[in-house]
C-alpha atoms as a PDB file:
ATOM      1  CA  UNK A   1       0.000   0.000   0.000  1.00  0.00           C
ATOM      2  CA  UNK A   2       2.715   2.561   0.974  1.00  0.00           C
ATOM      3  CA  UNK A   3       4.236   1.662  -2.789  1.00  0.00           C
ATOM      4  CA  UNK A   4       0.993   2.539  -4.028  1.00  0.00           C
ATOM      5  CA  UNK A   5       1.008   5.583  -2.374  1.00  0.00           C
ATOM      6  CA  UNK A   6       4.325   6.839  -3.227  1.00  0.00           C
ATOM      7  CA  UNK A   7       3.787   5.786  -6.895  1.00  0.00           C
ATOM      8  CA  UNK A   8       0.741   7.794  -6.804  1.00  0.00           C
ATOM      9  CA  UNK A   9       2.304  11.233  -5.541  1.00  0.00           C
ATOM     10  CA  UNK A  10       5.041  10.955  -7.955  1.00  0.00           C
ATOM     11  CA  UNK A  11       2.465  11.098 -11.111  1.00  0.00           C
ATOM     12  CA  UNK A  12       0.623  13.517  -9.484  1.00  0.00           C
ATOM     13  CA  UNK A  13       3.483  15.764  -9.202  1.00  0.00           C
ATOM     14  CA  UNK A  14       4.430  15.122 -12.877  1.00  0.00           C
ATOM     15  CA  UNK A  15       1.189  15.780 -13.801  1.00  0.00           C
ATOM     16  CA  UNK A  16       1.684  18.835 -12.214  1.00  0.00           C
ATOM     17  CA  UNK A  17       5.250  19.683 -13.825  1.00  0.00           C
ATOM     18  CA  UNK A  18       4.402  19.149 -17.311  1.00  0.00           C
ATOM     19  CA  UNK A  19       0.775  21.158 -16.915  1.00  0.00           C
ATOM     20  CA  UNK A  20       2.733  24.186 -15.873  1.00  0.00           C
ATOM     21  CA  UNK A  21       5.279  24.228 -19.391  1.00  0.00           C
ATOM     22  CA  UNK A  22       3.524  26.087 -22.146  1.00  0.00           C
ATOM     23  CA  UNK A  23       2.636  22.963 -24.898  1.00  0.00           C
ATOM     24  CA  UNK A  24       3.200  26.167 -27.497  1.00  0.00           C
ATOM     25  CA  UNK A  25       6.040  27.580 -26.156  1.00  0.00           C
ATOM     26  CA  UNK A  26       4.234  30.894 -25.587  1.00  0.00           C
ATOM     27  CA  UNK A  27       4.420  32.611 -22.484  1.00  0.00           C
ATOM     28  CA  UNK A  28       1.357  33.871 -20.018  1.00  0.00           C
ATOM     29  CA  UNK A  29       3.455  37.229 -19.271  1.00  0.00           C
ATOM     30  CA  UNK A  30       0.473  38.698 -17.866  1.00  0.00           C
ATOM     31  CA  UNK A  31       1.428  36.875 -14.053  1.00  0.00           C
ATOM     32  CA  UNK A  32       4.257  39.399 -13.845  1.00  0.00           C
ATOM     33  CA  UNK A  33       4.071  42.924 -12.711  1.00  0.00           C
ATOM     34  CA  UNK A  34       6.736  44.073 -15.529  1.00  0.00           C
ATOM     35  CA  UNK A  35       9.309  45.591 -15.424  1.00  0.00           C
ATOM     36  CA  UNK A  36       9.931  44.275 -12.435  1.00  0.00           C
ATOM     37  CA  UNK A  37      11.058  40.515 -12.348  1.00  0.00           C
ATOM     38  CA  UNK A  38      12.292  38.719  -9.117  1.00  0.00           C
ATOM     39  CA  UNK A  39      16.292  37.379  -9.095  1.00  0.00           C
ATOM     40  CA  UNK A  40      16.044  33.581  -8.503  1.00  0.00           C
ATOM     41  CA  UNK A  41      17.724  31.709 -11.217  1.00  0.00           C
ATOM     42  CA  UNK A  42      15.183  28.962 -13.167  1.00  0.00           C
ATOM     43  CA  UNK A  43      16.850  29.002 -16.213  1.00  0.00           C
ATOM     44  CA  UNK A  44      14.815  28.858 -19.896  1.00  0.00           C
ATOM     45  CA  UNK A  45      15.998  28.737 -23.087  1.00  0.00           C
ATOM     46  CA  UNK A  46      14.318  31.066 -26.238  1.00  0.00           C
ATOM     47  CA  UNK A  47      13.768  30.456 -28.993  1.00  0.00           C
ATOM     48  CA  UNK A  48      16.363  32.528 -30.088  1.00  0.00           C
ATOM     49  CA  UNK A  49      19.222  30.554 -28.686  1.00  0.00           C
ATOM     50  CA  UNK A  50      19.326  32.631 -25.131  1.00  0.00           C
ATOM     51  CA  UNK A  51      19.289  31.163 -21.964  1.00  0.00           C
ATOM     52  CA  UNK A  52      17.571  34.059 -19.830  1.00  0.00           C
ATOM     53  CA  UNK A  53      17.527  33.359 -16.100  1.00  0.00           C
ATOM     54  CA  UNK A  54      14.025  32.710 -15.274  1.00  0.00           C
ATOM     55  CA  UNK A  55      10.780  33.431 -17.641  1.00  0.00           C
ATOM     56  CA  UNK A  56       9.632  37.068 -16.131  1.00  0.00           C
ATOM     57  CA  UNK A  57      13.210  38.081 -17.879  1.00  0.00           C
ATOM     58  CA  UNK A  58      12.247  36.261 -20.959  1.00  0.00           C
ATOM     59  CA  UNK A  59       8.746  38.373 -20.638  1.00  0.00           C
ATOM     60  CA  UNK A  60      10.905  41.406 -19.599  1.00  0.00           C
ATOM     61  CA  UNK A  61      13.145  41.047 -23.184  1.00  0.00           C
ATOM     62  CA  UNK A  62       9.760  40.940 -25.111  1.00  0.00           C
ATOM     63  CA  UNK A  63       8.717  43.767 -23.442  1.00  0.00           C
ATOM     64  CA  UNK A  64      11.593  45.942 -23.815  1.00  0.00           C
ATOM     65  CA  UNK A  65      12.639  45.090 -27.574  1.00  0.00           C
ATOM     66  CA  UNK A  66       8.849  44.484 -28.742  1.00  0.00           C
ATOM     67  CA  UNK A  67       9.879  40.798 -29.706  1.00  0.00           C
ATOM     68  CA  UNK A  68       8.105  37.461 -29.637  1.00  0.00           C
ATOM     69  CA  UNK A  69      10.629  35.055 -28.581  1.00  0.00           C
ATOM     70  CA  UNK A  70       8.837  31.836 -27.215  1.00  0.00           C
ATOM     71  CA  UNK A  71       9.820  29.403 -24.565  1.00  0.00           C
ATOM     72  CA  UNK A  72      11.549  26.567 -26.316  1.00  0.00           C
ATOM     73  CA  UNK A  73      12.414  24.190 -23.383  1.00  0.00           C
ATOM     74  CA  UNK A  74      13.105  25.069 -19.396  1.00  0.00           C
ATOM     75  CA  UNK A  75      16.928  24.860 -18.706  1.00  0.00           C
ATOM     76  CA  UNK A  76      19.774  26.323 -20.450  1.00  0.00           C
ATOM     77  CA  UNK A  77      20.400  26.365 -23.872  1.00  0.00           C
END
């Protein structure tokens, strides 16, 4: 039963995980208060080839240049 149980959470939570990631890559910027974007360092990679440190500052560079780079993958580039 505790197996069960364990097994259970752990779908659950990566259920969870992969419901957050955009399936299209684009970005729900309206959850930040821009242009101000918090420090901690969760790494996602454009789709221009930059690694920016977490995705307000991706939101933050398409605010600031007037560009449309998507979310291609969390993690660096």
């Amino acid at each position: 039963m505790f197996i069960r149980s364990v097994f259970l959470v752990l779908c659950l939570a990566t259920l969870a995980w992969t419901a957050a990631l955009p399936a299209d890559g684009k970005m729900d910027c309206s959850q930040f208060f821009l242009p101000i974007c918090t420090r901690e360092y969760e790494p996602v990679c454009g789709s221009d080839g930059t690694t920016y440190s977490n995705p307000c500052m991706l939101c933050l560079h398409n605010f600031e240049k007037a560009d449309s780079v998507l979310m291609a993958r969390s993690g660096e580039c």
